[in-house]
N, C-alpha and C. Protein backbone atom coordinates (compact mmCIF):
# COMPACT_ATOMS: atom_id res chain seq x y z
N UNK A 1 95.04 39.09 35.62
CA UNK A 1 94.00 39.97 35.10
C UNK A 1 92.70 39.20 34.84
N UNK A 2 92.82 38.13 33.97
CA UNK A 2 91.67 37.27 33.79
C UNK A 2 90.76 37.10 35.52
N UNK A 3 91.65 36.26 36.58
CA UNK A 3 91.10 36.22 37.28
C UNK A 3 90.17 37.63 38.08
N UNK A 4 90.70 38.72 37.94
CA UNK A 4 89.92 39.91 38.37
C UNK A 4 88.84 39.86 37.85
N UNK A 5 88.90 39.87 35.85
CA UNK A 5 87.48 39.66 35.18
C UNK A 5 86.88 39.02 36.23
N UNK A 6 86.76 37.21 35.96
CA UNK A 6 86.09 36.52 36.34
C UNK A 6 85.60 36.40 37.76
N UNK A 7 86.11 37.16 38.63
CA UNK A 7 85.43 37.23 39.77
C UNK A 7 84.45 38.63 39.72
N UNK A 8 84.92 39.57 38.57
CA UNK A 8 84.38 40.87 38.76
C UNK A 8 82.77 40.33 38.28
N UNK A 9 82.75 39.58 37.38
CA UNK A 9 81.40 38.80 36.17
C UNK A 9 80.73 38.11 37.37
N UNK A 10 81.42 37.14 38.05
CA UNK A 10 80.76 36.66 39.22
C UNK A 10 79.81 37.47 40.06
N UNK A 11 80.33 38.65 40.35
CA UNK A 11 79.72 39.56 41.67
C UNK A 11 78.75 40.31 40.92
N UNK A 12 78.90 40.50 39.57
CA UNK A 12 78.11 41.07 38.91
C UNK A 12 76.47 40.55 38.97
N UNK A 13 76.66 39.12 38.55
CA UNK A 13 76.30 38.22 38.27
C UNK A 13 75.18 37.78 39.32
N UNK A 14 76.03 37.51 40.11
CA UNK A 14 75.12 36.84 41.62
C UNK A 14 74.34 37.30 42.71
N UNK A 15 76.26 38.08 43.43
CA UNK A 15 75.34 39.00 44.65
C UNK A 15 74.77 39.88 44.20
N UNK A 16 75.13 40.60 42.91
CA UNK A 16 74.37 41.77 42.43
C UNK A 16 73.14 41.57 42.14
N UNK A 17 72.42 40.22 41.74
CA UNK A 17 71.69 39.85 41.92
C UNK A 17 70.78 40.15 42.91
N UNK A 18 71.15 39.04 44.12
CA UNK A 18 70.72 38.60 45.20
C UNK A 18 70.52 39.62 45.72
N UNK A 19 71.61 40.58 46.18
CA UNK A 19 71.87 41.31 46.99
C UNK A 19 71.88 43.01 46.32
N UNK A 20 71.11 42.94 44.99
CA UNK A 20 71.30 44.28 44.55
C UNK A 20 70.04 44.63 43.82
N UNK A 21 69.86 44.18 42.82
CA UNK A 21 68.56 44.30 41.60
C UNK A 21 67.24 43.80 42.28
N UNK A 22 67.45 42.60 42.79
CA UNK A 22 66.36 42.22 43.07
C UNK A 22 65.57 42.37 44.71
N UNK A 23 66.46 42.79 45.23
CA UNK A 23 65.41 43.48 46.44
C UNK A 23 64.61 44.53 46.40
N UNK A 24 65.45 45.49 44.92
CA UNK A 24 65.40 46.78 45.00
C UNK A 24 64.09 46.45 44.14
N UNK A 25 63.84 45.84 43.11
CA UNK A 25 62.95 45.55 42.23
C UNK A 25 61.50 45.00 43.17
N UNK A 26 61.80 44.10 44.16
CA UNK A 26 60.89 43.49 45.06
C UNK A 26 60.30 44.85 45.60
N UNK A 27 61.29 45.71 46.55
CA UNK A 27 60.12 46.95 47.26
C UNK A 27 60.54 48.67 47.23
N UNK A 28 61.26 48.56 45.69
CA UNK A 28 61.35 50.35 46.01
C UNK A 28 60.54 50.38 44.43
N UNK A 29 59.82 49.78 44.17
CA UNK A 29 58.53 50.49 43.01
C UNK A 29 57.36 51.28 43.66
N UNK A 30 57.41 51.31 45.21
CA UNK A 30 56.15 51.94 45.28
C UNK A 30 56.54 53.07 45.49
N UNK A 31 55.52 54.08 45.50
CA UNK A 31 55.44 55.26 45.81
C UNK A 31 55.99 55.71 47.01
N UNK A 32 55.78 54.97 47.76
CA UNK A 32 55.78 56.07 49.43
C UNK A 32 56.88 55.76 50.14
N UNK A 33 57.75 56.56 50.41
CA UNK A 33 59.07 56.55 51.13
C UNK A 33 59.01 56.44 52.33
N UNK A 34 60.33 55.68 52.51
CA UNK A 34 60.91 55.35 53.99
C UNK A 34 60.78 56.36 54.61
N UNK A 35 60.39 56.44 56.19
CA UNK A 35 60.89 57.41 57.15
C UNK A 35 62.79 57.97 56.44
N UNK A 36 62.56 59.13 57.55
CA UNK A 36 64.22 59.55 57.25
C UNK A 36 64.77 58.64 58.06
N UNK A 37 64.81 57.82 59.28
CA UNK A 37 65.75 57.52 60.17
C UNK A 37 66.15 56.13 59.15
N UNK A 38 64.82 55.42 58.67
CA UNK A 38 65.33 54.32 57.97
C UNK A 38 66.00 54.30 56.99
N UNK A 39 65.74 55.91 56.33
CA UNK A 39 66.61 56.03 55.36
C UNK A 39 68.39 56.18 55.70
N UNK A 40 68.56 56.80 56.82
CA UNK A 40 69.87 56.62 57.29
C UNK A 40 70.41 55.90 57.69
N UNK A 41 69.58 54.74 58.34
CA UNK A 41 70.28 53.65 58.42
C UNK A 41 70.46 52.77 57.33
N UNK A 42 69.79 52.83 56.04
CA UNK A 42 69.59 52.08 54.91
C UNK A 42 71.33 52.39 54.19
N UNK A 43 71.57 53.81 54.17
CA UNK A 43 72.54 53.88 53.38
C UNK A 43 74.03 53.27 54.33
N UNK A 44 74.14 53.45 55.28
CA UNK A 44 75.31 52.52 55.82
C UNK A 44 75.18 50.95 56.07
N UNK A 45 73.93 50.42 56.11
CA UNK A 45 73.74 48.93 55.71
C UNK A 45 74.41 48.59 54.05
N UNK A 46 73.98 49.31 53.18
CA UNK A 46 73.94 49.00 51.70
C UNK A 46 75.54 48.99 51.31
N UNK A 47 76.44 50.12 52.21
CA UNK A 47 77.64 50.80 52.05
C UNK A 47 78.68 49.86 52.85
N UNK A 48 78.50 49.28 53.83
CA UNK A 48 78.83 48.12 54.78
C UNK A 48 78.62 46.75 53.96
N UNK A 49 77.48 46.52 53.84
CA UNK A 49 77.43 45.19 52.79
C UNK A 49 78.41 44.94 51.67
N UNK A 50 78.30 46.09 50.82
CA UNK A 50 78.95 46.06 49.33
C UNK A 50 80.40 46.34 49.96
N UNK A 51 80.43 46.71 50.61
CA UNK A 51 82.38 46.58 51.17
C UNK A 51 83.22 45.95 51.47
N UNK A 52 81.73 44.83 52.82
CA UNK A 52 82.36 43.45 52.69
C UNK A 52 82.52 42.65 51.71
N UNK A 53 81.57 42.73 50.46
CA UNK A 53 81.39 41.75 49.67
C UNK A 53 82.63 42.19 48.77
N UNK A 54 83.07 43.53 48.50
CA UNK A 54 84.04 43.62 47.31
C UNK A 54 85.28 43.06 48.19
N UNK A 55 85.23 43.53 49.69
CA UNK A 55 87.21 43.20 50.36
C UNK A 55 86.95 41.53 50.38
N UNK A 56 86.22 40.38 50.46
CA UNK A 56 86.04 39.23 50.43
C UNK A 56 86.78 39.06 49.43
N UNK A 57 86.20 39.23 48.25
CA UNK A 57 86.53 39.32 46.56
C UNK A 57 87.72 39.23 46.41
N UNK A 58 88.31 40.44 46.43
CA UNK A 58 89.80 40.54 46.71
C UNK A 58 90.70 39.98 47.16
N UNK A 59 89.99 39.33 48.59
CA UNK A 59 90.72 38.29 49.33
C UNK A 59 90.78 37.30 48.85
N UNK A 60 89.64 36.63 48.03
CA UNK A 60 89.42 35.19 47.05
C UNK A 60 90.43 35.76 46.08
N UNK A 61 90.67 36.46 45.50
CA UNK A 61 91.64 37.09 44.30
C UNK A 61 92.76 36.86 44.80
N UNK A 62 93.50 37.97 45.82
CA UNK A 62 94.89 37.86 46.23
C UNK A 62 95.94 36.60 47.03
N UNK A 63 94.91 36.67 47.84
CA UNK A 63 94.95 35.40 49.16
C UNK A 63 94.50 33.66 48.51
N UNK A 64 94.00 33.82 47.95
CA UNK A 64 93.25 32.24 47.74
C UNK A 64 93.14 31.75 46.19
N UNK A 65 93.87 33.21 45.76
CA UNK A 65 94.13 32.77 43.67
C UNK A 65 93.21 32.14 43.36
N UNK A 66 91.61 32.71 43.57
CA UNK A 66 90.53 32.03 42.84
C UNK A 66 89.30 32.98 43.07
N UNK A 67 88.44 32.87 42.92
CA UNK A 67 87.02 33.39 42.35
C UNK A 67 85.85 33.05 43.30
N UNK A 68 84.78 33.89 44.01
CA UNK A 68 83.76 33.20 44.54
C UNK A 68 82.99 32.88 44.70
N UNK A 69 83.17 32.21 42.70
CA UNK A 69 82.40 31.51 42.41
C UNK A 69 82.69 29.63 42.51
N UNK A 70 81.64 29.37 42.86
CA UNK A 70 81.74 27.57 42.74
C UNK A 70 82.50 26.99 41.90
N UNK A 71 82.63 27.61 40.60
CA UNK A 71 83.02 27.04 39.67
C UNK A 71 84.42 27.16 39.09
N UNK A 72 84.75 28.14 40.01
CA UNK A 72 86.39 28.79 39.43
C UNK A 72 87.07 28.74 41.41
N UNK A 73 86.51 28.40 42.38
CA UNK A 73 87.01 28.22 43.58
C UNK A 73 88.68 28.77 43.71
N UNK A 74 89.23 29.14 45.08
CA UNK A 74 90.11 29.79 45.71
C UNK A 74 91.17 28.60 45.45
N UNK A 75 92.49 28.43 45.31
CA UNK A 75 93.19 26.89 45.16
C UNK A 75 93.46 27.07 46.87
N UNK A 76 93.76 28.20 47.50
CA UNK A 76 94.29 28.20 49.09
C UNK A 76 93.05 28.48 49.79
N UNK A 77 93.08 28.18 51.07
CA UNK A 77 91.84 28.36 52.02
C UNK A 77 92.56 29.92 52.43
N UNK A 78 91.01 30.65 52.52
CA UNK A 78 91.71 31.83 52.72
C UNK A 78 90.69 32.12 54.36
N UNK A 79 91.99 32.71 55.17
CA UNK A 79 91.42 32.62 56.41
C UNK A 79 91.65 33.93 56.96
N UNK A 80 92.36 34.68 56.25
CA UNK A 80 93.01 36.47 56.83
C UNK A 80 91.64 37.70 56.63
N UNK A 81 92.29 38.20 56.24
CA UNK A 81 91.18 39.89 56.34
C UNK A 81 89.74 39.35 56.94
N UNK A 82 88.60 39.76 56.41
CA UNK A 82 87.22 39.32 57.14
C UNK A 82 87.21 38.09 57.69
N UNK A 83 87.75 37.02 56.99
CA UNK A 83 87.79 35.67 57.70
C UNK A 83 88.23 35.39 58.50
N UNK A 84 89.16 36.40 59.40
CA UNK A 84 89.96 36.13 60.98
C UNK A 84 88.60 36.07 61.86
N UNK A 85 87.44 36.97 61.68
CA UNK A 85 86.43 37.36 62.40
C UNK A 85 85.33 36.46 61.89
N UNK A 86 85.05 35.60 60.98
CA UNK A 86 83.77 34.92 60.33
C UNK A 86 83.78 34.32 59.33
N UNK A 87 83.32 33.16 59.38
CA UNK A 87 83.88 32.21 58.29
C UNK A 87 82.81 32.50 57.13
N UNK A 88 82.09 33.47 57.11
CA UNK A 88 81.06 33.30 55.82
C UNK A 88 80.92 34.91 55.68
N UNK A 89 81.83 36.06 55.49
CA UNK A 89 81.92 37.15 55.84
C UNK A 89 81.08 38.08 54.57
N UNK A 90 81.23 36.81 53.30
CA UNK A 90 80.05 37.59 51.95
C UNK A 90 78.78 37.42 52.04
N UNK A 91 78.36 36.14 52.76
CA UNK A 91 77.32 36.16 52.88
C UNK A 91 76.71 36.75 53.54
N UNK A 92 77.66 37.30 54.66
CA UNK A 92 76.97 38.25 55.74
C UNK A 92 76.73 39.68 54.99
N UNK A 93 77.71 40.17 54.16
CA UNK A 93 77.68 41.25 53.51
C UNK A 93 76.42 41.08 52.64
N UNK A 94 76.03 40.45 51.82
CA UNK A 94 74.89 40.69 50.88
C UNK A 94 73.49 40.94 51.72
N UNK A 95 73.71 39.93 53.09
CA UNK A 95 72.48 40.18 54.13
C UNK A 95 72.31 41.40 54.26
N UNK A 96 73.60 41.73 54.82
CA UNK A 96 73.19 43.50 55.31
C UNK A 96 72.93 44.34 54.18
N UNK A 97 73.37 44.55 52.91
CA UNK A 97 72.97 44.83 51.73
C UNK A 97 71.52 45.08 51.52
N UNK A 98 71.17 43.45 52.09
CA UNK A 98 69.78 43.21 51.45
C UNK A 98 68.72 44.06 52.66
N UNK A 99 69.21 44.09 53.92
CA UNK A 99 68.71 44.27 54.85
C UNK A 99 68.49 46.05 54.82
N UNK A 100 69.74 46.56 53.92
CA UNK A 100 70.00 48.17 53.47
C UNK A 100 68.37 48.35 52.62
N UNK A 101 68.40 47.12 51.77
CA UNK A 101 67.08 47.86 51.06
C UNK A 101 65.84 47.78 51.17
N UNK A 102 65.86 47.03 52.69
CA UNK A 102 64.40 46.74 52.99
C UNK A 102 64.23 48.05 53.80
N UNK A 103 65.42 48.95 54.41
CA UNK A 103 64.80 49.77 55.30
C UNK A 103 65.02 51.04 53.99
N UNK A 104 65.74 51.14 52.94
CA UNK A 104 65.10 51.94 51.77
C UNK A 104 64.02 52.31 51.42
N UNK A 105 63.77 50.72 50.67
CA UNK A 105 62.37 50.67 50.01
C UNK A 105 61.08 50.95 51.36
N UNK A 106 61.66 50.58 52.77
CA UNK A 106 60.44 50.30 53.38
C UNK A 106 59.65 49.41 53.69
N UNK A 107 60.24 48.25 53.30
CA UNK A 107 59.39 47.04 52.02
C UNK A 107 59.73 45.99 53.55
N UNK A 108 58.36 45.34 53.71
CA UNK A 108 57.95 44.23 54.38
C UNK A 108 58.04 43.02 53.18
N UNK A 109 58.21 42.45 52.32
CA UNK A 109 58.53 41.92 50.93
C UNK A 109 60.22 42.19 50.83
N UNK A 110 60.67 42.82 51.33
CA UNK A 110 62.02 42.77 51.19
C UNK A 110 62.40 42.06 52.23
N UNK A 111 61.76 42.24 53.49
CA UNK A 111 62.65 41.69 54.72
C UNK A 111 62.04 40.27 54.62
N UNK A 112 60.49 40.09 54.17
CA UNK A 112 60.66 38.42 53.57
C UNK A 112 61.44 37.62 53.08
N UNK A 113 61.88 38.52 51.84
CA UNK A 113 63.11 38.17 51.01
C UNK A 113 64.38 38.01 51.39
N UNK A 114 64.27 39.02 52.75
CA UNK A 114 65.67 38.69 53.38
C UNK A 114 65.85 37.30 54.25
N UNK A 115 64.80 37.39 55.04
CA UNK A 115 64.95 35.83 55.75
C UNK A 115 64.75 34.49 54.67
N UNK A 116 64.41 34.78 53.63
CA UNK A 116 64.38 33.86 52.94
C UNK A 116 65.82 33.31 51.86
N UNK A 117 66.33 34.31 51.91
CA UNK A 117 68.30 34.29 51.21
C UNK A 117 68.84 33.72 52.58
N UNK A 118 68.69 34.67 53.57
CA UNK A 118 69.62 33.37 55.09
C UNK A 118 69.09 32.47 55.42
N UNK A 119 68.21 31.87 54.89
CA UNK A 119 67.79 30.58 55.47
C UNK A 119 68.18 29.69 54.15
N UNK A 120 68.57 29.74 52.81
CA UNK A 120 68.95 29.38 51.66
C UNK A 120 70.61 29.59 52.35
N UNK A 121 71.08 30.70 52.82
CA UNK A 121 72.34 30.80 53.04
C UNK A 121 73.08 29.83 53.72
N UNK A 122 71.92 29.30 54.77
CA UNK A 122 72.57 28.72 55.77
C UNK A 122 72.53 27.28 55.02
N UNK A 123 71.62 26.70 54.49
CA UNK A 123 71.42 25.72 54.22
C UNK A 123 72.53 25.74 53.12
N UNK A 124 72.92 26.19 52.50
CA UNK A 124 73.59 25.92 51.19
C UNK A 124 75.46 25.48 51.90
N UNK A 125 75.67 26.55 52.98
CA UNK A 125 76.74 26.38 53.79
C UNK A 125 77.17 25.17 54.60
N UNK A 126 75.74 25.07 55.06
CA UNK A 126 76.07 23.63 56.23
C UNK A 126 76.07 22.65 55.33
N UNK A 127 75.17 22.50 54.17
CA UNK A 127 75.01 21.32 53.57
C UNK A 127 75.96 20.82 52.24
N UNK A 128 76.66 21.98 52.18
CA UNK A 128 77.20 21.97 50.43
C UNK A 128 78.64 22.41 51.17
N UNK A 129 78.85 23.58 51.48
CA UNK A 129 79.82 24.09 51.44
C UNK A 129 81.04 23.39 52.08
N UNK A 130 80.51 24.00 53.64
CA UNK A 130 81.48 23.46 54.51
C UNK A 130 82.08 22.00 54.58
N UNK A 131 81.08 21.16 54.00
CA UNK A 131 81.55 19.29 53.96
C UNK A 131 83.12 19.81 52.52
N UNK A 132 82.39 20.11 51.69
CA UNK A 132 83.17 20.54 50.31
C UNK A 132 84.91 21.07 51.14
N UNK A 133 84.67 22.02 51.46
CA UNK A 133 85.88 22.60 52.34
C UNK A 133 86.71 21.66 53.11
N UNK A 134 86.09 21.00 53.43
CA UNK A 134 86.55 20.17 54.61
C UNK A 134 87.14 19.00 53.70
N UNK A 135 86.79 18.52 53.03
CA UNK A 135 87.27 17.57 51.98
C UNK A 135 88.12 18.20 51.16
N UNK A 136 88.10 19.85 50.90
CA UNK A 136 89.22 19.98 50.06
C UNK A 136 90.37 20.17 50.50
N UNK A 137 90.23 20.97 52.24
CA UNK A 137 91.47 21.22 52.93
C UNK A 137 92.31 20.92 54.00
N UNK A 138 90.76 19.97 54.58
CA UNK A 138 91.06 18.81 55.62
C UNK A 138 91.16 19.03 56.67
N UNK A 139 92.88 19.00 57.55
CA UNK A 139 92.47 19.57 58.73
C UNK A 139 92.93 21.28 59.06
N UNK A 140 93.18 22.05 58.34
CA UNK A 140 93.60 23.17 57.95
C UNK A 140 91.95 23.59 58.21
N UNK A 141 91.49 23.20 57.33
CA UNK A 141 90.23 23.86 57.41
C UNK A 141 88.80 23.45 58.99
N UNK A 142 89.55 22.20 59.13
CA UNK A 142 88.97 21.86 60.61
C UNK A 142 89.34 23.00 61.64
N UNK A 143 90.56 23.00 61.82
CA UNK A 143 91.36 24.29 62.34
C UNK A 143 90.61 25.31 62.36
N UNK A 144 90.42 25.62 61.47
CA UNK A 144 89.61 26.92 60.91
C UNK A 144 88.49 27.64 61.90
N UNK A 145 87.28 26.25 61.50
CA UNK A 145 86.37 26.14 61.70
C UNK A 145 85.98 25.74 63.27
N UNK A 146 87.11 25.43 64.09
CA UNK A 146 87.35 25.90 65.26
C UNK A 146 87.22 27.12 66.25
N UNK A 147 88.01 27.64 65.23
CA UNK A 147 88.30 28.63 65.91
C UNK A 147 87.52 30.18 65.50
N UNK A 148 86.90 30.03 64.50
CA UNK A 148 86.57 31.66 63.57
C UNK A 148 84.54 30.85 63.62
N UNK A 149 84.11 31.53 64.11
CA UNK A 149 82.16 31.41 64.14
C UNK A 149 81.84 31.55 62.56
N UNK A 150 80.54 31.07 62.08
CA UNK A 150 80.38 30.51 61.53
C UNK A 150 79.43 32.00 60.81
N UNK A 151 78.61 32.75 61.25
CA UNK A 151 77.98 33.79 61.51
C UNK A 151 77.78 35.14 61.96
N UNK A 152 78.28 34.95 63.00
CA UNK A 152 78.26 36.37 63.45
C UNK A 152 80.03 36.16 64.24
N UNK A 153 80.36 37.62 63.75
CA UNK A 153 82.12 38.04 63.59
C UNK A 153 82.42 37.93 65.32
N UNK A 154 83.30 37.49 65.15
CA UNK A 154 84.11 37.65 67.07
C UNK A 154 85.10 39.02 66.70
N UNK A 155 85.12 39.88 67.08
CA UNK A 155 86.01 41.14 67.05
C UNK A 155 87.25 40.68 67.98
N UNK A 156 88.14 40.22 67.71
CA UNK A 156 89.36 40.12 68.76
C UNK A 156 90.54 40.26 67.79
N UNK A 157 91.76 40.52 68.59
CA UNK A 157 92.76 40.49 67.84
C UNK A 157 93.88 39.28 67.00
N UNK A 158 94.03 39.15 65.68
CA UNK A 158 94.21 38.24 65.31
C UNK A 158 95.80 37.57 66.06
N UNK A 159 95.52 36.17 65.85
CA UNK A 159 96.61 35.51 66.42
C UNK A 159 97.90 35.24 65.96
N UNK A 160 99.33 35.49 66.07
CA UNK A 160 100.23 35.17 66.10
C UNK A 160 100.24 34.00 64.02
């Protein structure tokens, strides 16, 4: 139970952040609304994002008995549900999230904001993360990182 809290405080916390308050704060104060088409595509970006980011969650919860946060980490490498297809499957989720509220708001300031979280994303991954991983799980996680892209999902069927 604790661990549910503490990952629930996490997501609260962060991507809700990143990926929730503050885009929306960056470009839906103005007045003048999105076209309708952007508005339809806005709501299945936002609905897609937050889906990946909660089934990730879960997966750090069930699969990996830990949190995804830095500070409370997974004890198992978790490589099943979204991670068969992409090794960074939350971060991709908050993108599209974020990417939901730039075609909301409308907001040229949002999609700034957006290339400016994946380019923090990437850097934080190549430079922090993945060495971290690799030192915690060795060649399990070499394995991994073989075989599952780093970015954008390979749709195939999982292996044996």
């Amino acid at each position: 139970m604790w661990l549910w809290l503490r990952a629930a405080l996490f997501v609260l916390v962060v991507p809700g952040t990143v990926g929730g308050w503050l885009p929306w704060w960056l470009g839906c104060g103005r007045t003048d609304a999105a076209p309708l088409p952007a508005r339809a595509l806005a709501v299945p970006a936002l609905a897609l994002g937050w889906g990946v980011l909660l089934w990730c969650v879960r997966d750090f919860v069930r699969r990996g008995r830990g949190t995804p946060a830095p500070y409370d980490p997974p004890a198992q490498l978790v490589t099943g549900g979204l991670y068969e297809h992409v090794r960074n499957p939350m971060y991709v989720g908050v993108l599209l999230a974020t990417a939901g509220w730039a075609l909301w708001c409308w907001s040229t300031r949002v999609l700034a904001y957006w290339a400016c979280v994946a380019v923090a994303f990437h850097t934080v991954v190549t430079l922090f993360e993945e060495p971290a991983l690799a030192r915690t799980f060795g060649a399990s996680y070499d394995g991994y990182r073989s075989r599952v892209p780093r970015w954008i999902p390979r749709w195939r069927s999982p292996g044996p």
